[in-house]
Protein backbone atom coordinates (compact mmCIF):
# COMPACT_ATOMS: atom_id res chain seq x y z
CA UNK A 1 -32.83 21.13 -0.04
CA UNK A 2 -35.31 18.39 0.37
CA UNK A 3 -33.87 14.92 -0.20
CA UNK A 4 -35.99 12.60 -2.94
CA UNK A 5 -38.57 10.30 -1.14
CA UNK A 6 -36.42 7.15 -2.42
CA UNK A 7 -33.40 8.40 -0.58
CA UNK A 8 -32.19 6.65 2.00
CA UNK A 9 -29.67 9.20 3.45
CA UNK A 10 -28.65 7.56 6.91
CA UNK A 11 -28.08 4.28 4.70
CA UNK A 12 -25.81 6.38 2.27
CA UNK A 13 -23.53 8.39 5.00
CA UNK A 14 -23.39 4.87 7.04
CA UNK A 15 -21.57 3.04 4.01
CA UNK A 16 -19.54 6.04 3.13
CA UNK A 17 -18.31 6.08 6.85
CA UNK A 18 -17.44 2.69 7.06
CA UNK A 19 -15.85 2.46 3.73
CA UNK A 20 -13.64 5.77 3.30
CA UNK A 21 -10.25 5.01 4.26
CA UNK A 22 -8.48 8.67 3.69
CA UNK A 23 -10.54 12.08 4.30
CA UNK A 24 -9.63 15.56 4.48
CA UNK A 25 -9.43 16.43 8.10
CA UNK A 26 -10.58 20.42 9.05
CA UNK A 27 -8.75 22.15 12.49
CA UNK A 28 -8.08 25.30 13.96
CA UNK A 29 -4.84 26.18 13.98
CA UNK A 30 -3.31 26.88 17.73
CA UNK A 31 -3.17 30.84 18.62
CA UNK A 32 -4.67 32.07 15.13
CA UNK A 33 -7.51 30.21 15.14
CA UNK A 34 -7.14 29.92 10.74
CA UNK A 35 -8.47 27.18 9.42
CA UNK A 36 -5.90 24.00 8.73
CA UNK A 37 -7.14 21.03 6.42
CA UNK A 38 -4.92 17.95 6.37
CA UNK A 39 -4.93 14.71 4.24
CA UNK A 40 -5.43 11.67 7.15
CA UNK A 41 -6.31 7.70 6.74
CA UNK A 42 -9.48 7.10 8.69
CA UNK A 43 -10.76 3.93 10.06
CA UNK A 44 -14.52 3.50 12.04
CA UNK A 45 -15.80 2.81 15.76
CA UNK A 46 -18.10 0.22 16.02
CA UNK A 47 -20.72 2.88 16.06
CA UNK A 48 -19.65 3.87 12.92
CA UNK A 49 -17.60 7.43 14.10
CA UNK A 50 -14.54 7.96 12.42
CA UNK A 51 -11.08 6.84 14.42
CA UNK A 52 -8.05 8.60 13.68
CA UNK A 53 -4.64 7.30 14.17
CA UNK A 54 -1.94 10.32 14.14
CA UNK A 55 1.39 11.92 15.95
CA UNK A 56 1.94 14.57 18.49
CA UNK A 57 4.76 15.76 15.72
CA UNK A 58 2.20 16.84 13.44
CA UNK A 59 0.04 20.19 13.31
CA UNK A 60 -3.49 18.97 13.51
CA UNK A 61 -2.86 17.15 16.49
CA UNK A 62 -1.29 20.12 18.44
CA UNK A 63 -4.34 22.00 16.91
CA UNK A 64 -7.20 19.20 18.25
CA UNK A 65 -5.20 19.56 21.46
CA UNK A 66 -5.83 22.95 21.97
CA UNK A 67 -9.33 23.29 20.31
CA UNK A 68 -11.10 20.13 19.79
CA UNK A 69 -13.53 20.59 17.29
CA UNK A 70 -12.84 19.47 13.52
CA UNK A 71 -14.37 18.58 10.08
CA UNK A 72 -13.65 15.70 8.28
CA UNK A 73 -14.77 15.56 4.18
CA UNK A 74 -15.00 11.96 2.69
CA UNK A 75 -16.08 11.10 -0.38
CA UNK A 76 -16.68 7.54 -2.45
CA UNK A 77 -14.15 8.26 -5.12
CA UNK A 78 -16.02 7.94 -7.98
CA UNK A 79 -14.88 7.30 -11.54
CA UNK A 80 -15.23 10.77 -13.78
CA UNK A 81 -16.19 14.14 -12.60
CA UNK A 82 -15.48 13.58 -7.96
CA UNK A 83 -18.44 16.25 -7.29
CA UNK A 84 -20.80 13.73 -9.48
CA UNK A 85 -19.94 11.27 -6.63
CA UNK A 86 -21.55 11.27 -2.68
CA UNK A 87 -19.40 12.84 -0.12
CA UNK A 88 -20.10 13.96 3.66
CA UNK A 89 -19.10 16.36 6.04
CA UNK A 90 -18.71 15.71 9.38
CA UNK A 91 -18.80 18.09 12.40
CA UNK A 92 -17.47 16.88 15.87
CA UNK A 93 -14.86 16.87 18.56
CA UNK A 94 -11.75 14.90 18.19
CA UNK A 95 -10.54 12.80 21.58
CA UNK A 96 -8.17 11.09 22.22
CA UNK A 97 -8.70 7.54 23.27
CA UNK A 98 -8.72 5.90 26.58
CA UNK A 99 -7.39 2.64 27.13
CA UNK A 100 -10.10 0.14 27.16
CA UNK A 101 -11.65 1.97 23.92
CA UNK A 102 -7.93 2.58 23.14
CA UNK A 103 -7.63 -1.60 22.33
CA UNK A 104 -11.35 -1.76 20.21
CA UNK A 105 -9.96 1.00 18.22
CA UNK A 106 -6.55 -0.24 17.11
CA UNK A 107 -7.66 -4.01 15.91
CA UNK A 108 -10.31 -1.91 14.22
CA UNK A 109 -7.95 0.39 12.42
CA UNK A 110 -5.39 -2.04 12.03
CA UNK A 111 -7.79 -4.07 10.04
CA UNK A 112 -8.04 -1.41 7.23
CA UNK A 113 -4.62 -0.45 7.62
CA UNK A 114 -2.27 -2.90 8.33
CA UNK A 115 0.94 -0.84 7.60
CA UNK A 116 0.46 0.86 10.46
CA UNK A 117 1.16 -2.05 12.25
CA UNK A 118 4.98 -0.46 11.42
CA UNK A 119 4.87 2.49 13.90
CA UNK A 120 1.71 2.33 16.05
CA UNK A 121 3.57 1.65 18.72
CA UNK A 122 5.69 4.65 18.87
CA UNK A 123 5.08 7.02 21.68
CA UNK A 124 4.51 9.97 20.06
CA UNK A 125 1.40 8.20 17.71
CA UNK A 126 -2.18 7.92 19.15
CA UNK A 127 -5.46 7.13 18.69
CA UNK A 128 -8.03 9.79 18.55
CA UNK A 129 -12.15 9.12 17.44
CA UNK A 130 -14.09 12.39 16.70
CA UNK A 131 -17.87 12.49 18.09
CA UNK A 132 -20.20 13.63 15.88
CA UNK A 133 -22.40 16.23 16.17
CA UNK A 134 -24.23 16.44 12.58
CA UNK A 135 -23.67 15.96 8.85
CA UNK A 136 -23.87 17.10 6.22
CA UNK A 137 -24.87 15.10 2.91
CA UNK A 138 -24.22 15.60 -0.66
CA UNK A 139 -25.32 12.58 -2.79
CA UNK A 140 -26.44 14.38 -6.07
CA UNK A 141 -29.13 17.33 -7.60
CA UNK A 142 -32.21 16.65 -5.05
CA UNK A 143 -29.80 14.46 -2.23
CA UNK A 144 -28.86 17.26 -0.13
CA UNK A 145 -29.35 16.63 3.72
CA UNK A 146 -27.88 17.65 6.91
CA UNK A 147 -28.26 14.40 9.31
CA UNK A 148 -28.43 14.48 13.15
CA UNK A 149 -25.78 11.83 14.78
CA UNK A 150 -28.71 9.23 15.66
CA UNK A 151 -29.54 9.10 11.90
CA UNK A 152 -26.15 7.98 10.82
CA UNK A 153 -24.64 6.24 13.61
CA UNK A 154 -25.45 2.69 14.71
CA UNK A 155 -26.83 1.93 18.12
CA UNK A 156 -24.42 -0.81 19.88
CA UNK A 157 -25.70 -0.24 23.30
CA UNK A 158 -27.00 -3.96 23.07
CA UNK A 159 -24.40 -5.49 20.64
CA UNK A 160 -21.19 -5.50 23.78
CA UNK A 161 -21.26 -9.40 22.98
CA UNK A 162 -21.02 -8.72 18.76
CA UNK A 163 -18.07 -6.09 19.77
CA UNK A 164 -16.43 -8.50 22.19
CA UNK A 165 -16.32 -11.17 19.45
CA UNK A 166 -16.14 -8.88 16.10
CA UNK A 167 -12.25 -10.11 15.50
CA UNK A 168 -12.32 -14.14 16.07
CA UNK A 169 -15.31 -13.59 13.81
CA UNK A 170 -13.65 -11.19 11.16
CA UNK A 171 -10.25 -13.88 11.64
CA UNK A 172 -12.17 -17.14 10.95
CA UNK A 173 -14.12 -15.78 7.57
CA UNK A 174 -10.68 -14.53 6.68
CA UNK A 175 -9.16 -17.82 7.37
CA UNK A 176 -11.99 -20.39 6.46
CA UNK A 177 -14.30 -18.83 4.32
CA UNK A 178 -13.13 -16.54 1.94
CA UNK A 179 -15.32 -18.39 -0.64
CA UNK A 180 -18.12 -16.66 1.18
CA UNK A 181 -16.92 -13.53 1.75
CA UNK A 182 -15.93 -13.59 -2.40
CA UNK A 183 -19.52 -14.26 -3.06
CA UNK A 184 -20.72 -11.78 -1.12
CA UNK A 185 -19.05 -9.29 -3.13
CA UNK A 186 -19.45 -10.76 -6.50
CA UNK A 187 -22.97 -11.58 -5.78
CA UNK A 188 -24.64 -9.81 -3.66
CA UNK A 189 -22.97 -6.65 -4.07
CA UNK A 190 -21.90 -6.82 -7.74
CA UNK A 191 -18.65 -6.36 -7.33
CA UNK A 192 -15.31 -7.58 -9.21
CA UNK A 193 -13.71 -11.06 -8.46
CA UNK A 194 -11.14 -10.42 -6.27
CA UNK A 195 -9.03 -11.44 -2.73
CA UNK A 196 -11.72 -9.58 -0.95
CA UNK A 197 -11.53 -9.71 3.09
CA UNK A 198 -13.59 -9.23 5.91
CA UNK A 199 -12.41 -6.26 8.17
CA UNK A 200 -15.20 -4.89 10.24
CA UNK A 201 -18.66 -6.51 11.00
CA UNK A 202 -21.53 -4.40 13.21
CA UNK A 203 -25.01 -5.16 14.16
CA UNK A 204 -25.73 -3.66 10.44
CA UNK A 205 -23.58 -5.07 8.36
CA UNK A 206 -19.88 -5.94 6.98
CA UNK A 207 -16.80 -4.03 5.55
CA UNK A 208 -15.14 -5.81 3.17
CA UNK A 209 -11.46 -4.51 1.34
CA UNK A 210 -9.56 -5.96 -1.48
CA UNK A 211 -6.33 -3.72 -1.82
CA UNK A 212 -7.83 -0.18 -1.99
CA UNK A 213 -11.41 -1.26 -2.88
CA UNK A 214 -13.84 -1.12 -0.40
CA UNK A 215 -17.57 -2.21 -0.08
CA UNK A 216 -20.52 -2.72 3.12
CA UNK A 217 -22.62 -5.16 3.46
CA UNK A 218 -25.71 -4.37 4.95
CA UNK A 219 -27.49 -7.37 7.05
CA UNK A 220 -31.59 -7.15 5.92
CA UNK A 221 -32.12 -7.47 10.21
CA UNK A 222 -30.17 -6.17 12.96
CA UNK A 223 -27.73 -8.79 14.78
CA UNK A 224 -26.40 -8.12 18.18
CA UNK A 225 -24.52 -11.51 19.31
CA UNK A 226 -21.91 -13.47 17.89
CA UNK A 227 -24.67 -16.39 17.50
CA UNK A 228 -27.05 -14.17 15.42
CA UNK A 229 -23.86 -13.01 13.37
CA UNK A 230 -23.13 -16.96 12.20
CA UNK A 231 -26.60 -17.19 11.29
CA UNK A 232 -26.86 -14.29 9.28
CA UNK A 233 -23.52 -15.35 7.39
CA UNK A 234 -25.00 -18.14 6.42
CA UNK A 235 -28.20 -16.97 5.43
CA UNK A 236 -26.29 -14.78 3.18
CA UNK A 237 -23.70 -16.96 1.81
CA UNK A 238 -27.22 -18.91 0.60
CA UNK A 239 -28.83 -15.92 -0.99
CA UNK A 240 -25.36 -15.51 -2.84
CA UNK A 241 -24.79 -18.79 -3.97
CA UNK A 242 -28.52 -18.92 -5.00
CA UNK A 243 -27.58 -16.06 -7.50
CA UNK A 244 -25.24 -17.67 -9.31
């Protein structure tokens, strides 16, 4: 099916992978090849690809070991009937995580899920990210769309320095400027009043979570440096408090 010409679709699977925090996670079990499905906490790459964070102990990781392609099924929780709501499915390969990416990937998860911080560190726990290799896109009668991995996923080829200083950034809204970040919720995004925090920022936008609640922020231009990233902050902040 054709999606509507208003659609944006990319838009649409970009905030729902950036602010799903649990998904059903698809894998083949080992020898059999049936299919397993799993309930797993999911965090994103910079790029926007899902990161997973689970144990040798437990059966879809002895199954991505053996056969490393998966599915993962989120959806935006809505309120009512779920299949009213948007939800994706996501094809790709789960691997696990090298060191260097290893590092970007835990502050990132840990940011969305700080009890973790409880048993990360045990040795049988690690940190896997699945590459996409499509989507597909159910938003609602006439928003049905399979999506290629450029379409959803952000380009940070030129954004190492945003990357590199993503977390002083995320730490000193957190710290200094939570009026901001409250505004930009209430705002600009319409959302309740509450202790809302920053937990992921990108060249296109920023995650924000209060408790379970989750919302993105999408910047109007693309930023790529931690310079660019203050000034869009502030533009922002401006637009919100212009709204009042």
């Amino acid at each position: 099916m054709q999606p509507t010409a208003d659609f944006d679709a990319g838009r649409l699977a970009r905030s729902l992978l950036r602010r799903s925090r649990q998904g059903a996670l698809a894998t083949l079990m080992t020898g059999s090849g049936d299919p397993y499905c799993s309930l797993v906490n999911v965090a994103s790459a910079p790029d926007g690809s899902p990161i997973l964070l689970i144990s040798r102990l437990a059966v879809h990781t002895r199954n991505i070991l053996g056969d490393s392609r998966v599915s993962l099924m989120l959806d935006e929780r809505a309120e009512g009937d779920p299949l009213e709501g948007a939800r994706i499915m996501l094809l790709g390969r789960a691997e696990e995580a090298g060191a260097e990416e290893g590092a970007v990937l835990r502050r990132r998860y840990l940011n969305v899920h700080p009890s973790a911080e409880g048993f990360v560190d045990f040795k049988d726990f690690s940190f896997f990210r699945i590459r996409p290799s499509g989507m597909h896109l159910v938003a609602g009668f006439g928003r049905i769309v399979d999506l290629r991995p450029d379409q959803f996923l952000i380009d940070i080829s030129d954004a190492g320095a945003l990357v590199e200083a993503e977390q002083d950034a995320i730490d000193h809204m957190n710290a200094d400027h939570c009026d901001a970040t409250k505004l930009y919720a209430t705002r600009l995004l319409g959302a309740e009043a509450l202790d809302w925090l920053c937990t992921g920022c990108d060249p296109g936008g920023l995650d924000l979570q209060a408790g379970s609640k989750t919302l993105r922020l999408d910047f109007p231009e693309r930023v790529t440096g931690p310079g660019e990233l203050r000034k869009m902050l502030v533009r922002l902040a401006g637009e919100a408090r212009a709204k009042a």
